[in-house]
N, C-alpha and C. Protein backbone atom coordinates (compact mmCIF):
# COMPACT_ATOMS: atom_id res chain seq x y z
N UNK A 1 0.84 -1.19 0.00
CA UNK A 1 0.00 0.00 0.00
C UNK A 1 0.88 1.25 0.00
N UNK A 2 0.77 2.52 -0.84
CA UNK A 2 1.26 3.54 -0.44
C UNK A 2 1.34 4.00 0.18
N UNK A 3 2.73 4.89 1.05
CA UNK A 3 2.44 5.76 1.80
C UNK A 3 2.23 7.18 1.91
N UNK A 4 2.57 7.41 0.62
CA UNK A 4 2.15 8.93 0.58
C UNK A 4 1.08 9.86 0.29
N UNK A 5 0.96 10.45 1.16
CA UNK A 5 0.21 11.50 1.22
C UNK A 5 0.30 13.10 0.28
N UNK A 6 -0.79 13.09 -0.65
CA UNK A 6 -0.18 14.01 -1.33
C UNK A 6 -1.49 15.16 -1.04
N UNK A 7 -0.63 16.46 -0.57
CA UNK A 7 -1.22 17.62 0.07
C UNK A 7 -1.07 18.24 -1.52
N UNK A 8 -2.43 19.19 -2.16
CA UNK A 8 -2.52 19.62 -3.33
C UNK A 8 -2.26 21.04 -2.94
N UNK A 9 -1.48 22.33 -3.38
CA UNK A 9 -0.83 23.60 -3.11
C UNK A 9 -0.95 24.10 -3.90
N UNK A 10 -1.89 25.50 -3.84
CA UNK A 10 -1.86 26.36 -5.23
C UNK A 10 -2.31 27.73 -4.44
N UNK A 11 -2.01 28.90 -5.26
CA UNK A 11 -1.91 29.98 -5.19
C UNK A 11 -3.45 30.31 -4.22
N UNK A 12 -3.36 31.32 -3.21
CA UNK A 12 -4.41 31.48 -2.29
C UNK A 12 -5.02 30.18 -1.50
N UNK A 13 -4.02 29.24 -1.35
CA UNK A 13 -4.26 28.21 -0.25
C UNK A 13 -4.26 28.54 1.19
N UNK A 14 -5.87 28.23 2.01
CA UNK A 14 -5.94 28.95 3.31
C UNK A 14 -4.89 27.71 4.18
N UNK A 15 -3.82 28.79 4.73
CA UNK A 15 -3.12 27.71 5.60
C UNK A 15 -3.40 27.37 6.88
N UNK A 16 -4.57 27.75 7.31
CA UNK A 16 -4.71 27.20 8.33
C UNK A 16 -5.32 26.13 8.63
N UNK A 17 -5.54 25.14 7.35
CA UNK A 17 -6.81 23.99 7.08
C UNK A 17 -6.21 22.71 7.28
N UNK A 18 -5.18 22.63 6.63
CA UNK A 18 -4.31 21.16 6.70
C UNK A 18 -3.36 20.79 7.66
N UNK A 19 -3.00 21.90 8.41
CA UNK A 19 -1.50 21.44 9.22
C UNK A 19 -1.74 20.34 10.05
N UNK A 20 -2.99 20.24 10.83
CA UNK A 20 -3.47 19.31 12.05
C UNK A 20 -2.64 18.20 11.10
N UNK A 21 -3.53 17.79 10.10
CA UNK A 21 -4.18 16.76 9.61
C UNK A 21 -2.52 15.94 8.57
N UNK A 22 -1.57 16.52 8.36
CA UNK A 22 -0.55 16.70 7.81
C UNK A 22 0.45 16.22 8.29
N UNK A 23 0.50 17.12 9.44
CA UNK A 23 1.68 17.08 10.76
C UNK A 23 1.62 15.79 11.16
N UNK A 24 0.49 15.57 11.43
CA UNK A 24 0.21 14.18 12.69
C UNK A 24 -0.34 12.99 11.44
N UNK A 25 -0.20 13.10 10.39
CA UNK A 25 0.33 12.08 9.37
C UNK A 25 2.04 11.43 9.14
N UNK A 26 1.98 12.48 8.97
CA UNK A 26 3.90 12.88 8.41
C UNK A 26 4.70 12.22 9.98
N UNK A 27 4.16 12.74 11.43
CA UNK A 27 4.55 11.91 12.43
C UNK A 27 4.06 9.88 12.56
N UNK A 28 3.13 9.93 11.97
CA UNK A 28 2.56 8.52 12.17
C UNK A 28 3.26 7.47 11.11
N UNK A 29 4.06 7.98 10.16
CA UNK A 29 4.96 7.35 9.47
C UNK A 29 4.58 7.79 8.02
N UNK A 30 3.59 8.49 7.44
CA UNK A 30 3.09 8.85 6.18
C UNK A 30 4.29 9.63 5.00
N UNK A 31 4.52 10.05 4.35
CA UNK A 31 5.61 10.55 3.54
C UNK A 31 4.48 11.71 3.02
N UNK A 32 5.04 13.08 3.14
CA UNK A 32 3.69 14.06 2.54
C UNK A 32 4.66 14.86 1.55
N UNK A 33 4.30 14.64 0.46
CA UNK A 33 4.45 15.45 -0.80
C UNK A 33 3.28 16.25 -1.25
N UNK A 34 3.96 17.34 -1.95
CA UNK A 34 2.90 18.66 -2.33
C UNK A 34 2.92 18.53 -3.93
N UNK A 35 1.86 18.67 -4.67
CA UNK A 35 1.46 18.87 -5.74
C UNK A 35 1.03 19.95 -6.43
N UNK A 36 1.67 20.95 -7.00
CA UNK A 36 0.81 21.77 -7.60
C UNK A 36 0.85 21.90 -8.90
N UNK A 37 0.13 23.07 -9.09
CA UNK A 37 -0.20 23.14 -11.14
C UNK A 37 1.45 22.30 -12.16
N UNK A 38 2.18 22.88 -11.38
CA UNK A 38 3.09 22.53 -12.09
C UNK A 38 4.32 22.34 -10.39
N UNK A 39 5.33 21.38 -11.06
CA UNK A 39 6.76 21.47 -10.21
C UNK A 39 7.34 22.10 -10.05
N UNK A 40 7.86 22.79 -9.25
CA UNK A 40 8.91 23.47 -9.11
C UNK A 40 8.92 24.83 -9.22
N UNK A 41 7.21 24.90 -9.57
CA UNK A 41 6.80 26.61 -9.73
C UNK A 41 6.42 27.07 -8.32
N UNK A 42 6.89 28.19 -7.66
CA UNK A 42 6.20 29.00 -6.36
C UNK A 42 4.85 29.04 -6.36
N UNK A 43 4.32 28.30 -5.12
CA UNK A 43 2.51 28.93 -5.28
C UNK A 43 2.62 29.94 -3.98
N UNK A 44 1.79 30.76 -3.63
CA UNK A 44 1.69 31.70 -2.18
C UNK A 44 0.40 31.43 -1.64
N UNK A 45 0.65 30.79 -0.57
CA UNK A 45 -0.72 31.08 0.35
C UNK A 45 -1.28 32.11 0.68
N UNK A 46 -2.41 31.87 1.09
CA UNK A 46 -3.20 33.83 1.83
C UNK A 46 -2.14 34.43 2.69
N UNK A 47 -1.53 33.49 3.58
CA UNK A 47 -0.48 33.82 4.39
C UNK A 47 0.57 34.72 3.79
N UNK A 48 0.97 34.37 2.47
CA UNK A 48 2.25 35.06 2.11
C UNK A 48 3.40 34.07 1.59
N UNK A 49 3.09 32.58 2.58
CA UNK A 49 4.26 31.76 2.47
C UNK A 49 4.19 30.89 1.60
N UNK A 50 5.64 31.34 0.81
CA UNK A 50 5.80 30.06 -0.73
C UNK A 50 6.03 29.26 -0.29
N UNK A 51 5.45 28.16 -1.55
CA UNK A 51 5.78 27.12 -1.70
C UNK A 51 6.45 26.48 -2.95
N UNK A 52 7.16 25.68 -2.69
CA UNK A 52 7.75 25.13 -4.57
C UNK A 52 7.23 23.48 -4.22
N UNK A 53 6.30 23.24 -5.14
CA UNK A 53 5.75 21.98 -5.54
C UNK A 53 6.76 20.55 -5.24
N UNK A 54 6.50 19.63 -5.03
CA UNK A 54 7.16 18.93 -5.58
C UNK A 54 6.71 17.84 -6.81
N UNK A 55 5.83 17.79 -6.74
CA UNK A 55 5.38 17.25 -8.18
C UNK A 55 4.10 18.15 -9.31
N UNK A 56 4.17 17.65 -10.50
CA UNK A 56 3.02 18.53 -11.04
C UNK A 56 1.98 17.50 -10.99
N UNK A 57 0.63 18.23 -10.95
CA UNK A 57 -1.01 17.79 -10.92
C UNK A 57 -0.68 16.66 -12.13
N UNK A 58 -0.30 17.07 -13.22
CA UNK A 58 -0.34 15.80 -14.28
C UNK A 58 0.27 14.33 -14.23
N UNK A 59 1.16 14.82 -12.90
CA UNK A 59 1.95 13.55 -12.72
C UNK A 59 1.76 12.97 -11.13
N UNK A 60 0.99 13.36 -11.15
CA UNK A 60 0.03 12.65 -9.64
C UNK A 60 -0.85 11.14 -10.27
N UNK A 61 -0.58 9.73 -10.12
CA UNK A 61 -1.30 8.75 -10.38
C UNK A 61 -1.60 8.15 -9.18
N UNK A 62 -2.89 7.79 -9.33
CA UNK A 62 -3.71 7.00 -8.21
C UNK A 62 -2.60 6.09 -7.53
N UNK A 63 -2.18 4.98 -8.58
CA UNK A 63 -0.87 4.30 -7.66
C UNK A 63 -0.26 4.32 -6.27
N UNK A 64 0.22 5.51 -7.07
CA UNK A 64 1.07 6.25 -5.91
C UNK A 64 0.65 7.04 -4.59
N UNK A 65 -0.79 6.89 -4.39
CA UNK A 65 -1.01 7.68 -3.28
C UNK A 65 -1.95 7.00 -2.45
N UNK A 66 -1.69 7.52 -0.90
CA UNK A 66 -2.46 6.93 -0.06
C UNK A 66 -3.85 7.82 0.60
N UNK A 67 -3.51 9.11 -0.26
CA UNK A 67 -4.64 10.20 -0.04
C UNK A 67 -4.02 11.17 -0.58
N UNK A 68 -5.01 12.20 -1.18
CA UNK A 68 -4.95 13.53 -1.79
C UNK A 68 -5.82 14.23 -0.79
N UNK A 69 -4.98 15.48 -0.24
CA UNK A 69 -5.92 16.18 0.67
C UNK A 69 -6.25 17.44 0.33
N UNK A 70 -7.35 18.22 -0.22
CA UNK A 70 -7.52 19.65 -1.21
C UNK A 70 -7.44 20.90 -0.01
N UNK A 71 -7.25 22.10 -0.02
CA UNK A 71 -7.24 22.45 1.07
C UNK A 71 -7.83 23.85 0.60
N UNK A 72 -8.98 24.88 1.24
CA UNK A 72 -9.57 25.60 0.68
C UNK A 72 -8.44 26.73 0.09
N UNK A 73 -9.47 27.51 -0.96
CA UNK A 73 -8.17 28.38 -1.54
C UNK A 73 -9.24 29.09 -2.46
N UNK A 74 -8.83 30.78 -2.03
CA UNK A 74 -10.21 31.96 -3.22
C UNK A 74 -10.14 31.42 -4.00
N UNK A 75 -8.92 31.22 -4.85
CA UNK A 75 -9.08 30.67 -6.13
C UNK A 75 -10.33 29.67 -6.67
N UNK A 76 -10.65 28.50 -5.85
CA UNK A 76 -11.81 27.93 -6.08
C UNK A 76 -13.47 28.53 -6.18
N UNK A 77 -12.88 29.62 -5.85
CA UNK A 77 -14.75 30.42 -5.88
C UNK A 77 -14.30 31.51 -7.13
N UNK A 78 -13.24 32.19 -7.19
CA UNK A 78 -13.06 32.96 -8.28
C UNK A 78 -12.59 32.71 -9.56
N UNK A 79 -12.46 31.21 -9.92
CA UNK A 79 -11.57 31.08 -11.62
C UNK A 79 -12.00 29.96 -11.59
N UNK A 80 -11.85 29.25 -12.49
CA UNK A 80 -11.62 27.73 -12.35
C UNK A 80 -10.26 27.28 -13.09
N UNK A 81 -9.55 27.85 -12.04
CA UNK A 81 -7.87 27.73 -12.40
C UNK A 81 -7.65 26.09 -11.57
N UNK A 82 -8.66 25.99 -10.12
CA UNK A 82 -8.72 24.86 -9.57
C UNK A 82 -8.98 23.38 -10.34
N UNK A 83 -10.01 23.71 -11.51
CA UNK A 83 -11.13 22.59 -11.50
C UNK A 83 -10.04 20.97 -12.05
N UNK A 84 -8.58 21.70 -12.68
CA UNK A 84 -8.08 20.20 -12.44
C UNK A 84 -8.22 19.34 -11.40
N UNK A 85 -7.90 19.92 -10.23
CA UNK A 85 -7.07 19.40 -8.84
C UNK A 85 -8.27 18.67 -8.43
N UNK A 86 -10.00 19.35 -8.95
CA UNK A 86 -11.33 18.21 -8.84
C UNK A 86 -11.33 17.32 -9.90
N UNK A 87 -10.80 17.08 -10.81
CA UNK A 87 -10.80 16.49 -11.94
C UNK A 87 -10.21 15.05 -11.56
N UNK A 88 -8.83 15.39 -10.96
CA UNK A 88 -7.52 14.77 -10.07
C UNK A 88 -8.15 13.79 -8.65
N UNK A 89 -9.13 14.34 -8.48
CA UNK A 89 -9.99 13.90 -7.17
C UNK A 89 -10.72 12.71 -7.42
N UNK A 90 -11.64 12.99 -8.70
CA UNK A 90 -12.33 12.06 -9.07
C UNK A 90 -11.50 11.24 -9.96
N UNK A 91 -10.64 11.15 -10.64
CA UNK A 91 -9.54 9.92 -10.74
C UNK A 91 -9.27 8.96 -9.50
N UNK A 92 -8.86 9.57 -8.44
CA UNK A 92 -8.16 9.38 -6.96
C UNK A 92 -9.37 8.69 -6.93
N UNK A 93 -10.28 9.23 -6.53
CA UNK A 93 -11.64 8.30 -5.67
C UNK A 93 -11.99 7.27 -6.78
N UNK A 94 -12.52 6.89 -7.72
CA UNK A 94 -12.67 6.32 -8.86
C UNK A 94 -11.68 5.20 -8.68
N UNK A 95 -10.40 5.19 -8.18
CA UNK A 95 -9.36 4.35 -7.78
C UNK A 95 -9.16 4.04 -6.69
N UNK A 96 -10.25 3.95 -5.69
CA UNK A 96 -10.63 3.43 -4.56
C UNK A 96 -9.35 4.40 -3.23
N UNK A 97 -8.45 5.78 -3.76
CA UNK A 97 -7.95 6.36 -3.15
C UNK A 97 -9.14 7.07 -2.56
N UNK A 98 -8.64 7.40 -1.43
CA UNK A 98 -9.46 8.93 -0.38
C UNK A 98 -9.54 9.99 -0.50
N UNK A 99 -9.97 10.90 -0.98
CA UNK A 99 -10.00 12.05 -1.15
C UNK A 99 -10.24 12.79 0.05
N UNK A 100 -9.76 13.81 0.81
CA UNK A 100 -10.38 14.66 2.04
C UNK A 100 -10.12 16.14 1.44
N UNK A 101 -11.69 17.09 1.20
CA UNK A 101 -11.62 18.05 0.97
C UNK A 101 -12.02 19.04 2.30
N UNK A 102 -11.72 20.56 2.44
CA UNK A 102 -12.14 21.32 3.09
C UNK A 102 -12.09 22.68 2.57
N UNK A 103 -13.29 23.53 3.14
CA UNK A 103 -13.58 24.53 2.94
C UNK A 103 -14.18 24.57 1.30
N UNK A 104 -13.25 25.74 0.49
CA UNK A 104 -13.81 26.08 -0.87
C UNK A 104 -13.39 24.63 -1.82
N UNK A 105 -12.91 23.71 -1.43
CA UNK A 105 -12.22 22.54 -2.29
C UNK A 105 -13.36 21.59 -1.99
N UNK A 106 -14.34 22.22 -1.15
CA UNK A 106 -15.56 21.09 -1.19
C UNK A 106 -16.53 21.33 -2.25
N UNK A 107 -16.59 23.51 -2.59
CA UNK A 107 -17.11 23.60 -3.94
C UNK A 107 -16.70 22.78 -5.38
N UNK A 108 -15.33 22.60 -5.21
CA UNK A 108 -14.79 21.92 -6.23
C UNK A 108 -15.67 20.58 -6.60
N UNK A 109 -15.28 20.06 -5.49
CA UNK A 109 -15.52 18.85 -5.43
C UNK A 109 -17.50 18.66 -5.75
N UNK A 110 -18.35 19.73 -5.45
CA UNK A 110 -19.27 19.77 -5.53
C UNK A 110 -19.47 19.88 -7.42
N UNK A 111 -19.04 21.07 -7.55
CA UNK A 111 -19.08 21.66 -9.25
C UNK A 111 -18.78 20.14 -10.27
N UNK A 112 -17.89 19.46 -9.68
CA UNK A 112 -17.48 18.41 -10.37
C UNK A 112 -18.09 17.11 -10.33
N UNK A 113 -19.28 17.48 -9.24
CA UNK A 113 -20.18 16.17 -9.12
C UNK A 113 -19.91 15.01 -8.33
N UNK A 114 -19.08 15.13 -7.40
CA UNK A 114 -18.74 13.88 -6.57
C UNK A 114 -19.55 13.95 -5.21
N UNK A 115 -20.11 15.24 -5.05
CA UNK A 115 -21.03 15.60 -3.75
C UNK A 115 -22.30 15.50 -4.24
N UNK A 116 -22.52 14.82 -5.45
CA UNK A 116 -23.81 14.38 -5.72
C UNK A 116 -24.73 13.32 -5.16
N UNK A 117 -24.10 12.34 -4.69
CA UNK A 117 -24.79 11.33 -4.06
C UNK A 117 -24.12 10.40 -3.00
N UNK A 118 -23.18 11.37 -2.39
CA UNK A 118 -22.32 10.65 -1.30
C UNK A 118 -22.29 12.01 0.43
N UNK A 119 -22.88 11.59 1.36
CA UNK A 119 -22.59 12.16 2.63
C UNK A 119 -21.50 13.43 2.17
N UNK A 120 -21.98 14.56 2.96
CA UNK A 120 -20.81 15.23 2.79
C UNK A 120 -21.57 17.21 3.59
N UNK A 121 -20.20 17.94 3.43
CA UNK A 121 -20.73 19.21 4.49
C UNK A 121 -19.66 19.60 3.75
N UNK A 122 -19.80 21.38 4.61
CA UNK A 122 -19.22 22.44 3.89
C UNK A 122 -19.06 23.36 4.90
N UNK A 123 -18.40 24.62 4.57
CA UNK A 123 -19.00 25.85 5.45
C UNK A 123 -20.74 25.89 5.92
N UNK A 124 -21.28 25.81 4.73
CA UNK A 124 -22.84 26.06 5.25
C UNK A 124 -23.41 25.49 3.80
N UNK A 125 -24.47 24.91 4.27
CA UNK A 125 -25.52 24.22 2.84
C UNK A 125 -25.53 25.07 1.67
N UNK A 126 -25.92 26.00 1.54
CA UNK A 126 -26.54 27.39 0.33
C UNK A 126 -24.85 27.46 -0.18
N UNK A 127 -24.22 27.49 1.14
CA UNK A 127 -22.58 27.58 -0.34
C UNK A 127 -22.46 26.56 -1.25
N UNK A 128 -22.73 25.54 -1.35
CA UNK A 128 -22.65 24.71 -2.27
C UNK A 128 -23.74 24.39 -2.40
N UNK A 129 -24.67 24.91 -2.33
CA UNK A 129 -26.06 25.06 -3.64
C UNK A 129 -25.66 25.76 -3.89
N UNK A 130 -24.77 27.00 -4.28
CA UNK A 130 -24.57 28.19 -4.95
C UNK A 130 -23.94 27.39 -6.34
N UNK A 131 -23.19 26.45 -6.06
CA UNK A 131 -22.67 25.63 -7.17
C UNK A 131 -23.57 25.10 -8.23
N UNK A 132 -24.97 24.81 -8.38
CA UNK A 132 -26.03 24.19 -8.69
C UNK A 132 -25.80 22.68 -9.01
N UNK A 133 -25.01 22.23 -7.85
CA UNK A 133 -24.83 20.76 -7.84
C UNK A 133 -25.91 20.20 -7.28
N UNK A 134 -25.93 18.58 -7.44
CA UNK A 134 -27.45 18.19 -7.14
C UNK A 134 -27.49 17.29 -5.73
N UNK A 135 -26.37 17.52 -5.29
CA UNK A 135 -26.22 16.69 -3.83
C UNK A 135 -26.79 17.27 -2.97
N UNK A 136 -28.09 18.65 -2.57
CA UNK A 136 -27.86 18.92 -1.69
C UNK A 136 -29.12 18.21 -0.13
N UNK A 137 -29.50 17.02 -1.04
CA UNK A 137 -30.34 16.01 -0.07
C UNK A 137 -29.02 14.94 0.92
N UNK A 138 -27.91 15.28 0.37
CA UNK A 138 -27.01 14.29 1.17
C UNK A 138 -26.24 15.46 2.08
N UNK A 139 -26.65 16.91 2.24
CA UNK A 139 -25.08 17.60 3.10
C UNK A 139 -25.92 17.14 4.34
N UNK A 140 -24.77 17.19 5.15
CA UNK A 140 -24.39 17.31 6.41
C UNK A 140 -24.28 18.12 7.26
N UNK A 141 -25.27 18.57 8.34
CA UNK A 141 -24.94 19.94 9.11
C UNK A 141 -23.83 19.26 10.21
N UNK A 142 -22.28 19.11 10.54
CA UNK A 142 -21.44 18.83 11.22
C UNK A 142 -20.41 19.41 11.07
N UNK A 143 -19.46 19.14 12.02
CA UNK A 143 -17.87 19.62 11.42
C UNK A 143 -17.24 19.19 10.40
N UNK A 144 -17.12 17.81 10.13
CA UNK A 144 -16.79 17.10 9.16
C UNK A 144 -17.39 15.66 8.63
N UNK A 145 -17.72 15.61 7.88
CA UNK A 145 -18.15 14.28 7.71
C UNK A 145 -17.27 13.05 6.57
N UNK A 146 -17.19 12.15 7.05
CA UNK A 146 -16.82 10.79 6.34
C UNK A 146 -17.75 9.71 5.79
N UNK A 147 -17.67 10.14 4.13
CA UNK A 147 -18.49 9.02 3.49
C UNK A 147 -17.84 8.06 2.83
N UNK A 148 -18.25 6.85 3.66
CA UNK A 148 -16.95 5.20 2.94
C UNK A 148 -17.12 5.21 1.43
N UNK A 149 -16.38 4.79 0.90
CA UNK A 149 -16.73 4.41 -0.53
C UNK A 149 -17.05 3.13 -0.33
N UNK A 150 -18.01 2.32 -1.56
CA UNK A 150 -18.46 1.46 -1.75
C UNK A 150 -18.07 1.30 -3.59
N UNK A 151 -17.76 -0.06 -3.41
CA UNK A 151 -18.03 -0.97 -5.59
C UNK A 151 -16.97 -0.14 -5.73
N UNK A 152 -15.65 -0.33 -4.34
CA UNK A 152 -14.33 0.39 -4.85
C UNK A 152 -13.78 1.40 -4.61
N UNK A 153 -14.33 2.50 -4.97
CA UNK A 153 -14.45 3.61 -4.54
C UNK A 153 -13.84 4.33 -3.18
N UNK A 154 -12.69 5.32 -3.44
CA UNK A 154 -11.91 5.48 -2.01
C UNK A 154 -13.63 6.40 -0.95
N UNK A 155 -12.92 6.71 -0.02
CA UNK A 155 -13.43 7.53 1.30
C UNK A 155 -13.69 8.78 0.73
N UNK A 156 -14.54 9.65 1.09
CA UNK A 156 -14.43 10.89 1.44
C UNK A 156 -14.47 11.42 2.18
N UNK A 157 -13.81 12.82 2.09
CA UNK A 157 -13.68 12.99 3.96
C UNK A 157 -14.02 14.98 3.66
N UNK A 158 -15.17 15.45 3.81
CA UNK A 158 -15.37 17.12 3.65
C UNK A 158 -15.40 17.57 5.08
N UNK A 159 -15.05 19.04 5.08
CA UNK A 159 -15.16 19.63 6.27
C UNK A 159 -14.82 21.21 5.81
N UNK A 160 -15.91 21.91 6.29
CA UNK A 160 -16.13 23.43 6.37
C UNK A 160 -14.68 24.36 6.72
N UNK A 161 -14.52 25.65 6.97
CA UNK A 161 -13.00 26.18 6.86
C UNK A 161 -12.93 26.68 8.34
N UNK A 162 -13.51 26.11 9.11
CA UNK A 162 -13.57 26.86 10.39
C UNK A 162 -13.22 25.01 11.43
N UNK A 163 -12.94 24.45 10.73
CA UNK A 163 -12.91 22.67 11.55
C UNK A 163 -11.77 22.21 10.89
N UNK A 164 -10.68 22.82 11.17
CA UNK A 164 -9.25 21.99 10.95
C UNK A 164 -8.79 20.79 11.51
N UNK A 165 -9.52 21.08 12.65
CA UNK A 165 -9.13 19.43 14.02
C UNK A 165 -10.13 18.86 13.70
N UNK A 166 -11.61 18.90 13.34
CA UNK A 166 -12.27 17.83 13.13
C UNK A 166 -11.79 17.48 11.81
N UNK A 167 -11.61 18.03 10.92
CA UNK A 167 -11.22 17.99 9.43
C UNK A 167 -9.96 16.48 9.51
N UNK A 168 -9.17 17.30 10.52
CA UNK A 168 -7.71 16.03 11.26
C UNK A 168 -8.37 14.86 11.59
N UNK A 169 -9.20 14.86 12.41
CA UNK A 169 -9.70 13.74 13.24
C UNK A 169 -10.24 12.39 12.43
N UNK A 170 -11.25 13.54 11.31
CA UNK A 170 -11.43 12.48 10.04
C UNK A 170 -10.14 11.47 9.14
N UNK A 171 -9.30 12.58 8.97
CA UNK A 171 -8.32 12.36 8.03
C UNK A 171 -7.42 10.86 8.70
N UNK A 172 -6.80 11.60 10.01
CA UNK A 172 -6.21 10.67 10.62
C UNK A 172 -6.93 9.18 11.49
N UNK A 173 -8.29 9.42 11.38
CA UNK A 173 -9.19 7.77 11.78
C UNK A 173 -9.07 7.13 10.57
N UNK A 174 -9.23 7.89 9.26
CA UNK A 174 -9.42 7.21 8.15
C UNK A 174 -7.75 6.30 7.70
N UNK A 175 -6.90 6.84 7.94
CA UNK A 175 -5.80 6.45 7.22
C UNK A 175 -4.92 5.73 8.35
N UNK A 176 -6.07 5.44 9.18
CA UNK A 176 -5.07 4.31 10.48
C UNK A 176 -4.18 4.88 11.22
N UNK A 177 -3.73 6.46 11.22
CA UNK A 177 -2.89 7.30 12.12
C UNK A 177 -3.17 6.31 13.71
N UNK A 178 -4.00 6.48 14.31
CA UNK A 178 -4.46 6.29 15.72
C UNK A 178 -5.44 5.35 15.74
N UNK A 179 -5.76 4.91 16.71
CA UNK A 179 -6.53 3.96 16.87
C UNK A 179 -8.30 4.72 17.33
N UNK A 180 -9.26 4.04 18.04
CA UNK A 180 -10.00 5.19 18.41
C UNK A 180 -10.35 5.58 19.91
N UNK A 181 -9.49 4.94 20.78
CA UNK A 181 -8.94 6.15 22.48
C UNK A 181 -8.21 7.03 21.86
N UNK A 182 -6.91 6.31 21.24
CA UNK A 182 -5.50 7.71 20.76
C UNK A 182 -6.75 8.15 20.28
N UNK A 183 -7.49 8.74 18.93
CA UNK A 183 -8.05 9.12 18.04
C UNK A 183 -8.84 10.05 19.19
N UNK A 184 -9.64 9.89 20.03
CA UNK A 184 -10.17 10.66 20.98
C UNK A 184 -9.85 11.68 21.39
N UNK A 185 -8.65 10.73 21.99
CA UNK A 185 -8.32 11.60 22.81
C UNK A 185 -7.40 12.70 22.49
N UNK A 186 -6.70 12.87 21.25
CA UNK A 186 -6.14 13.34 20.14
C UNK A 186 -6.97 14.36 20.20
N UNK A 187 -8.22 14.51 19.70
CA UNK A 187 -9.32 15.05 19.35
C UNK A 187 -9.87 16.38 20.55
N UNK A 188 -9.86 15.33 21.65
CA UNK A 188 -10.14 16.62 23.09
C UNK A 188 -9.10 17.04 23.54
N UNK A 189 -7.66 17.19 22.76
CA UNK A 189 -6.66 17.77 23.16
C UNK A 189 -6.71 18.75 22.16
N UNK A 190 -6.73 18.71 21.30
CA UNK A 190 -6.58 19.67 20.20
C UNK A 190 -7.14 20.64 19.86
N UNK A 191 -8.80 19.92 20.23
CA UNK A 191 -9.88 20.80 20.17
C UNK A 191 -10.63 21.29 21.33
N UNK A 192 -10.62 20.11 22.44
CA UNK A 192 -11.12 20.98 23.58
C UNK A 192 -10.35 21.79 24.74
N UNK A 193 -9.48 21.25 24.51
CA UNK A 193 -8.29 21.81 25.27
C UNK A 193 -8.01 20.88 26.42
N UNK A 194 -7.96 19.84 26.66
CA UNK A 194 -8.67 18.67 27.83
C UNK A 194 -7.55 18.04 27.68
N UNK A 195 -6.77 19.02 29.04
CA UNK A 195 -5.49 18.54 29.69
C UNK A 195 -5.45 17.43 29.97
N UNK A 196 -6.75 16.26 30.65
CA UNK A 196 -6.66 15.21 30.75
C UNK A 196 -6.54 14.09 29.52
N UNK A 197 -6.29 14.41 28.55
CA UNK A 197 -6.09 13.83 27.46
C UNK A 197 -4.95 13.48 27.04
N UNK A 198 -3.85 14.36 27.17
CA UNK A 198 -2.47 14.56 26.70
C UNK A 198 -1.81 13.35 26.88
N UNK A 199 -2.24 13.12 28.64
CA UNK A 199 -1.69 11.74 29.35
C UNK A 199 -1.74 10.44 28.36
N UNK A 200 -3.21 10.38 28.46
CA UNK A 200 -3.74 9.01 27.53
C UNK A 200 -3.43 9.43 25.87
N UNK A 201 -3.29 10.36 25.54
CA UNK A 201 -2.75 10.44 23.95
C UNK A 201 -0.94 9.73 24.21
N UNK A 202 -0.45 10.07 25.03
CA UNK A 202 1.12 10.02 25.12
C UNK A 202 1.33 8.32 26.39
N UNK A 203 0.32 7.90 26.44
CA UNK A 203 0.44 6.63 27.43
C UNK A 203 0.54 5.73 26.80
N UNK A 204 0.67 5.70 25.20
CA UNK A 204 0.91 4.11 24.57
C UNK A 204 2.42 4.90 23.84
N UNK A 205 2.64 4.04 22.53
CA UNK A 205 3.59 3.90 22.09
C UNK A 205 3.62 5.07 20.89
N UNK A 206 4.63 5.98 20.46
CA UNK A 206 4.67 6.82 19.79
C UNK A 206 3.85 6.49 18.19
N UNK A 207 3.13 7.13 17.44
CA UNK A 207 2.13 6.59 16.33
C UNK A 207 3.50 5.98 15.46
N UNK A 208 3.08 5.38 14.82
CA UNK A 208 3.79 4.09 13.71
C UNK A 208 3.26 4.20 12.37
């Protein structure tokens, strides 16, 4: 099985969406490579901070990956400079890979029809009916939601731009990071602040 994790990076990527979910991959033994439009070209986050790719979108194959994670970015509501990286998604899932989108990369993922008939959430319902996609009998009012694939088909994993740790929580139950105490308790450390957690997150054996 692969281990890499490929985080997708393009110009106006909100950075505050993926790090949970990344970090505490990349610690659990995962290998995280970045993908964008092209290799080796600078993208800038909202933040300011470049990035240089390490592979291009065209040369991303299902094969090779153990998840593609989209991470919101204006760009997805203002151009469709994005709509490869949904294009790229539905390859990935189609190949029984996972896809985990958040924030505006769930419009993507909506515009492109994969939030048509599978569980799934956003910032708020009406943003992706703004898309005139036809999923909107399956959203989800939650932080994040996880819909299994079935007849093959990888996972999906959406979550709104304000749920980075639930967004994590998904990401890392799905891809075997933690078990589900670690996974918990992971969860009320991060997010609730629940000092009593730290203990039992750090009382077994470092993630693998």
């Amino acid at each position: 099985m692969p281990r890499t994790v490929h985080l997708a990076v393009y110009d106006t990527l909100a950075d505050w969406e993926t790090g949970h979910a990344t970090a505490w991959l990349a610690r659990s033994g995962f290998t995280v490579t970045t993908v964008g439009p092209v290799a080796e070209k600078p993208v800038t986050t909202i933040g300011g901070t470049r990035i240089l790719p390490d592979l291009s979108l065209a040369d991303l194959r299902p094969e090779d990956s153990a998840l593609l994670v989209l991470p919101g970015a204006d760009l997805w509501d203002t151009s469709d400079d994005l709509a490869p990286f949904a294009a790229a998604a539905r390859r990935l899932i189609d190949a029984g890979v996972p896809v985990a989108a958040i924030c505006g990369a769930t419009a993507g993922l909506a515009r492109e029809g994969l939030l048509d008939d599978r569980a799934h959430t956003s910032a708020i319902s009406y943003y992706l009916a703004a898309t005139g996609y036809r999923g909107g009998e399956h959203y989800v009012d939650a932080d994040a939601v996880t819909d299994k694939g079935v007849d093959g088909s990888g996972d999906l994993i959406t979550a709104g731009p304000t749920e980075p740790v639930a967004f994590a929580r998904e990401v890392l139950g799905t891809m075997g990071a933690f078990d589900g105490t670690r996974l918990d308790a992971w969860y009320r450390l991060f997010h609730h602040s629940d000092a009593a957690a730290y203990e039992l997150l750090n009382a077994e054996d470092e993630p693998s």
